[in-house]
N, C-alpha and C. Protein backbone atom coordinates (compact mmCIF):
# COMPACT_ATOMS: atom_id res chain seq x y z
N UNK A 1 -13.69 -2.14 -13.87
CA UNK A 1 -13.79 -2.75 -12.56
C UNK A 1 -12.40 -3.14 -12.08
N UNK A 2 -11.79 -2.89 -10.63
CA UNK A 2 -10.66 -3.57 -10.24
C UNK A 2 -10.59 -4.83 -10.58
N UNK A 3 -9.74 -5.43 -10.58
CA UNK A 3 -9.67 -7.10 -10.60
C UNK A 3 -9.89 -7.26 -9.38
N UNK A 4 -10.06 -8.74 -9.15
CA UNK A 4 -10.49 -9.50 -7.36
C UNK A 4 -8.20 -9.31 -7.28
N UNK A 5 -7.60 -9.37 -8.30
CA UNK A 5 -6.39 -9.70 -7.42
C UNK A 5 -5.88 -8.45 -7.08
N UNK A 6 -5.87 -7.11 -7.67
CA UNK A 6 -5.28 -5.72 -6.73
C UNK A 6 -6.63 -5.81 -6.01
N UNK A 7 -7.82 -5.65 -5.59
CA UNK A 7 -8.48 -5.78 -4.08
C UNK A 7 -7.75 -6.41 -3.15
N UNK A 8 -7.45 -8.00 -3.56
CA UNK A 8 -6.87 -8.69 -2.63
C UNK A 8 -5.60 -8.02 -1.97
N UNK A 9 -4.73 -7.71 -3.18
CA UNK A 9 -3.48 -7.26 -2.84
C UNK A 9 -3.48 -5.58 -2.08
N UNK A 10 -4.54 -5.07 -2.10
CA UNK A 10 -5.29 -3.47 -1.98
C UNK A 10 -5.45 -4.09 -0.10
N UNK A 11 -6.29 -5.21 0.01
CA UNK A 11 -6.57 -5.41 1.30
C UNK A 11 -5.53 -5.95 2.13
N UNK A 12 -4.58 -6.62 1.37
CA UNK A 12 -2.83 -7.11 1.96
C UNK A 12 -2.69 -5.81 2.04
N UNK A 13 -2.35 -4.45 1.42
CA UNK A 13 -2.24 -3.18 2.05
C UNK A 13 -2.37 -2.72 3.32
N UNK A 14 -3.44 -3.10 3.04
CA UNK A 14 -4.58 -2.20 3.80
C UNK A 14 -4.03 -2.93 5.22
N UNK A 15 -4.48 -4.69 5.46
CA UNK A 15 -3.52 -5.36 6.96
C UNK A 15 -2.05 -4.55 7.40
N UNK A 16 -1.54 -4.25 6.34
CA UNK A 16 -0.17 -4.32 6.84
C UNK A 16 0.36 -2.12 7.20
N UNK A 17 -0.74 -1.70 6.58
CA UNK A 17 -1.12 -0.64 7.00
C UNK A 17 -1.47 -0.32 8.47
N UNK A 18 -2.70 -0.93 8.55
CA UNK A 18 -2.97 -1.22 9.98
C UNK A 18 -1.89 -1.50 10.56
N UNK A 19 -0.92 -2.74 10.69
CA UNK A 19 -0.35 -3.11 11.27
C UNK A 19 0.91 -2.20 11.82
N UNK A 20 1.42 -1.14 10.75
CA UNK A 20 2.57 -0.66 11.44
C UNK A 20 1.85 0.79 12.02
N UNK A 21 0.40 1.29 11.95
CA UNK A 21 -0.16 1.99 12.36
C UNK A 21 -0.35 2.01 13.97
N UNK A 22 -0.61 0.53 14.49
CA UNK A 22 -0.53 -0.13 15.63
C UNK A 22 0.74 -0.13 16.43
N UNK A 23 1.72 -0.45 15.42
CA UNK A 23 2.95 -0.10 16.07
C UNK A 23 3.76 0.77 15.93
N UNK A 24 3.32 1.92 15.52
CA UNK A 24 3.25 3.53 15.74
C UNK A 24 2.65 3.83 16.90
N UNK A 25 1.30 3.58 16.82
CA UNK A 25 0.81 4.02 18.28
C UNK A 25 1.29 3.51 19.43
N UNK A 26 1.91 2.50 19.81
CA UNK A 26 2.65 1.47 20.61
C UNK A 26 3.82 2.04 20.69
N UNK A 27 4.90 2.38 19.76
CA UNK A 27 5.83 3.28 19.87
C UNK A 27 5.66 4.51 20.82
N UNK A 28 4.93 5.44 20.01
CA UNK A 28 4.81 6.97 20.72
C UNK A 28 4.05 6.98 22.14
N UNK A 29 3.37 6.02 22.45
CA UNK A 29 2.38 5.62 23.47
C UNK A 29 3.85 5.78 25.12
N UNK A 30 4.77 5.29 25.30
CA UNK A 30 5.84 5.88 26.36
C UNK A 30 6.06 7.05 26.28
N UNK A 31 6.84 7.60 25.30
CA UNK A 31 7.24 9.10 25.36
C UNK A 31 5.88 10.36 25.55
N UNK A 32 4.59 9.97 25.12
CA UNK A 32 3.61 10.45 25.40
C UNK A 32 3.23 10.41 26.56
N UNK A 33 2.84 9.78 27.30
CA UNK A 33 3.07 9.32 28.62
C UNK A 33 4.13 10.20 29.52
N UNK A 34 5.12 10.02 29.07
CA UNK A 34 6.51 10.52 30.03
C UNK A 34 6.32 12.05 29.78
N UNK A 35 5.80 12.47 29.12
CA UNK A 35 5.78 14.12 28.22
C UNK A 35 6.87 14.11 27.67
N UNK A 36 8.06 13.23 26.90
CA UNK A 36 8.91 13.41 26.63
C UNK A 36 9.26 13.04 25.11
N UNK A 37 7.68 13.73 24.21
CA UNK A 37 7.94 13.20 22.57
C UNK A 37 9.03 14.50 22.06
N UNK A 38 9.24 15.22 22.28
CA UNK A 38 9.93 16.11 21.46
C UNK A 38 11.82 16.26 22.00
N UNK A 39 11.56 15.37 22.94
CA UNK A 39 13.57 15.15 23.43
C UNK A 39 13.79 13.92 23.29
N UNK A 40 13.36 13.56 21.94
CA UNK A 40 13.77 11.81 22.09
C UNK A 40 15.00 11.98 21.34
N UNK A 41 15.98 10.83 21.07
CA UNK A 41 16.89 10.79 20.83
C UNK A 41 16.75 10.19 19.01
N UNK A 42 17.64 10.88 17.79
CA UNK A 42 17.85 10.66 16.43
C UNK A 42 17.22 9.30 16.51
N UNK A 43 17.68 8.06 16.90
CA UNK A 43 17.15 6.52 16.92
C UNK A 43 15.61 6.86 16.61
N UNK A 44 14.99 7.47 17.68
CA UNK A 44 13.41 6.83 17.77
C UNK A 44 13.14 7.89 16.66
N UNK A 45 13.66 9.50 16.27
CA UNK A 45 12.53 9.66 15.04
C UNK A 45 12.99 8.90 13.93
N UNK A 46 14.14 8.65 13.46
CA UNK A 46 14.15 7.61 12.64
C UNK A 46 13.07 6.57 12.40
N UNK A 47 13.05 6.22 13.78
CA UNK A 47 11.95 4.95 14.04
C UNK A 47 10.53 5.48 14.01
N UNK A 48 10.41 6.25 13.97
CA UNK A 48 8.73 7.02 14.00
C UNK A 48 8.61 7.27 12.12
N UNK A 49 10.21 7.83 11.75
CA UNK A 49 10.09 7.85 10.26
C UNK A 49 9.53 6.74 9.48
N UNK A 50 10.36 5.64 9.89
CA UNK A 50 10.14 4.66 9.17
C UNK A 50 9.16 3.81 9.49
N UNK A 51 8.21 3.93 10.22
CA UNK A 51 6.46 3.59 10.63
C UNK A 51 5.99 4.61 10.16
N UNK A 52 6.18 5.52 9.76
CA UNK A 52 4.95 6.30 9.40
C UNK A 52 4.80 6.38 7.66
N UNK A 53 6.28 6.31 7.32
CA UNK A 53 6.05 6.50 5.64
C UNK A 53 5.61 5.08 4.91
N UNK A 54 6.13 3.67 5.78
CA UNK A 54 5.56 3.07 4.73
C UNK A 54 4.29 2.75 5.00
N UNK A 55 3.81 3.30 6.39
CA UNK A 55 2.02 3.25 6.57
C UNK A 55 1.22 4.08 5.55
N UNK A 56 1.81 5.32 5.87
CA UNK A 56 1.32 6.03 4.61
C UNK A 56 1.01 5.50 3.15
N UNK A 57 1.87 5.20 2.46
CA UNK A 57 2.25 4.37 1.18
C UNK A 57 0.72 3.31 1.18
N UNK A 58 1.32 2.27 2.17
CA UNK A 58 0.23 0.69 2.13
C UNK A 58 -1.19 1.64 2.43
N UNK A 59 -1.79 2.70 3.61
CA UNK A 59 -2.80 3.09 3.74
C UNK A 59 -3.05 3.59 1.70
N UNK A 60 -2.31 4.59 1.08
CA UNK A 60 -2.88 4.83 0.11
C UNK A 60 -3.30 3.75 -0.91
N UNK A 61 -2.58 2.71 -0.94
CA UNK A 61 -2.68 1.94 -2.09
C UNK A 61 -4.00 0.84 -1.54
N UNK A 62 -4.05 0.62 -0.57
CA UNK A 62 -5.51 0.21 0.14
C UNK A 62 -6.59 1.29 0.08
N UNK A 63 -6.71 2.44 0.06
CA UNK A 63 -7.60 3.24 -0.20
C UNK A 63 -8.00 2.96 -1.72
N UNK A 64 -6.67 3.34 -2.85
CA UNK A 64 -7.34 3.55 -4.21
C UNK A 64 -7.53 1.39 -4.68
N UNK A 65 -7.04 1.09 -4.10
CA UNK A 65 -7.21 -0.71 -4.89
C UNK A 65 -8.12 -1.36 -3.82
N UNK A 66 -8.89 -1.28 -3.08
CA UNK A 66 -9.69 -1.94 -2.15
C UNK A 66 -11.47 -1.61 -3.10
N UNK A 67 -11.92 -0.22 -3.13
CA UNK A 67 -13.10 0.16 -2.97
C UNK A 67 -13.37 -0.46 -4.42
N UNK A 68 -14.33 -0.95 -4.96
CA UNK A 68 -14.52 -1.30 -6.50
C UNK A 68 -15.15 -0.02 -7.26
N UNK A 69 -14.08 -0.17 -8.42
CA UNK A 69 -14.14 0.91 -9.33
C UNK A 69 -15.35 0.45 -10.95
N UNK A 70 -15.32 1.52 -11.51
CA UNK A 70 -16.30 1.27 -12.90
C UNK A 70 -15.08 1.90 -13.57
N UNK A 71 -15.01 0.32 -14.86
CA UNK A 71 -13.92 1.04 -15.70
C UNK A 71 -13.99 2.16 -16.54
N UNK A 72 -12.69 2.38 -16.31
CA UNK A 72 -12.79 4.18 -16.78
C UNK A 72 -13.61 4.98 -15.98
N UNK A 73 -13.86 5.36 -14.66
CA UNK A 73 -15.11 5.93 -14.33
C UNK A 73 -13.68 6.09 -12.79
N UNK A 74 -14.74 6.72 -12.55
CA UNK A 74 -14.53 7.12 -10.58
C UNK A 74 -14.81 5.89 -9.93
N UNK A 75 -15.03 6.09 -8.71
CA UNK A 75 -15.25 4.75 -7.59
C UNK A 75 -17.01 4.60 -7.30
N UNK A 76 -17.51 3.91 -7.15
CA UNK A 76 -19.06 3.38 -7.03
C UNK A 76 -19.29 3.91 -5.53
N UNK A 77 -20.72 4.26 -5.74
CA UNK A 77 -20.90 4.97 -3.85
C UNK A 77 -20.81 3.47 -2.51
N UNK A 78 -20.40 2.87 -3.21
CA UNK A 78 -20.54 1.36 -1.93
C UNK A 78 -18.87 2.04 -1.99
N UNK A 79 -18.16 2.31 -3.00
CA UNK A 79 -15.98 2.36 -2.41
C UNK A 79 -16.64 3.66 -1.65
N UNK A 80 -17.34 4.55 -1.39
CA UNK A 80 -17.19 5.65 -0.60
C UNK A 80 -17.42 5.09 0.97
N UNK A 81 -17.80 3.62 1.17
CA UNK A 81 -18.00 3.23 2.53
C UNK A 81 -16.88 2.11 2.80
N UNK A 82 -16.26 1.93 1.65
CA UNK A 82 -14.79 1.10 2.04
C UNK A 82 -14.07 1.85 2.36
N UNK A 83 -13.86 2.87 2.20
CA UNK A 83 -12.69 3.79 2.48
C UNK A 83 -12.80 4.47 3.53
N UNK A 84 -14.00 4.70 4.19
CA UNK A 84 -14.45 5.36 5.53
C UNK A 84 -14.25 4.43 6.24
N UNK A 85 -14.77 2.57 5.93
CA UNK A 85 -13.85 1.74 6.85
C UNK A 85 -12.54 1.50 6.84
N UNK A 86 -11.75 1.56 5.84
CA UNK A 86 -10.61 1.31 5.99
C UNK A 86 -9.61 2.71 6.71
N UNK A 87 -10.08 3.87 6.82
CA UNK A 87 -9.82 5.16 7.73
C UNK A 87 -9.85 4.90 8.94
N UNK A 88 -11.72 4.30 9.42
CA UNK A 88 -11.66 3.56 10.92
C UNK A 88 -10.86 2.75 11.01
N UNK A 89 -10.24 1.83 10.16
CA UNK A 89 -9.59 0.71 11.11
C UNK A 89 -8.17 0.91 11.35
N UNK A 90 -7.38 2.31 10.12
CA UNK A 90 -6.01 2.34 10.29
C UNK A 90 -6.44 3.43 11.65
N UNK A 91 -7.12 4.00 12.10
CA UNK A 91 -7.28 4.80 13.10
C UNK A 91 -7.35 4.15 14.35
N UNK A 92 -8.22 3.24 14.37
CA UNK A 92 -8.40 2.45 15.68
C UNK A 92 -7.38 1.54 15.66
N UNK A 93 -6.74 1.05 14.89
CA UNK A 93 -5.26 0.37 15.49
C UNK A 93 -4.00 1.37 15.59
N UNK A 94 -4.20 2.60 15.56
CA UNK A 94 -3.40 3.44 16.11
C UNK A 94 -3.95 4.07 17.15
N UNK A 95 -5.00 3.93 17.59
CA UNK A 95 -5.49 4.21 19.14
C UNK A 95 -5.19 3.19 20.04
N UNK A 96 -5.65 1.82 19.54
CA UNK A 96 -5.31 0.30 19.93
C UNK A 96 -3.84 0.48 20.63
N UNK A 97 -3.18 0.82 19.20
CA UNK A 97 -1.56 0.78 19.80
C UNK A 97 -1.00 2.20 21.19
N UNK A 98 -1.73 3.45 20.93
CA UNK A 98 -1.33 4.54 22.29
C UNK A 98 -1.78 3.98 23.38
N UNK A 99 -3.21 3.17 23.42
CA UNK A 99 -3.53 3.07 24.78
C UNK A 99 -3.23 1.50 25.51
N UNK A 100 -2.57 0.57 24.64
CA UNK A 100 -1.97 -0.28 25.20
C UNK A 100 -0.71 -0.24 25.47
């Protein structure tokens, strides 16, 4: 079984996942707009770099430390519906963030 403290720390992921997911979408949300994502200047992909890899990272480690596991075993069919929410929510705060 996970411990309650990587869940906890799985779901601190998982917030802060979301969070730069949001401000990814908030980022690209002007130049999308303007039609002007592919003439941006070195600065912003930098800046798109560095929102997207450590979202990546926190999204994975919230995927595998959130859903509760059976030790030694695979994930229990209840983690197959944590992880479909935690997909919706890094998704919808990157919609959150394009359309605001």
């Amino acid at each position: 079984m996970t411990s309650p403290i990587l869940r906890l720390l799985g779901a601190l992921a998982g917030l802060g996942s979301a969070i730069l997911c949001w401000f990814l979408g908030s980022t690209l949300a002007p130049p999308l707009r303007q039609g002007r994502l592919l003439s941006l200047d070195g600065s912003r992909y930098a800046l798109l770099a560095f929102l997207v890899v450590p979202a990546l990272i926190l999204a994975v480690v919230a995927l595998f430390w959130v859903p509760p596991r059976v030790s030694g075993g695979g994930p229990l069919p209840e983690g197959r519906r944590w992880r479909l929410a935690l997909v919706l929510l890094f998704l919808a705060a990157f919609v959150v963030g394009l359309v605001r």
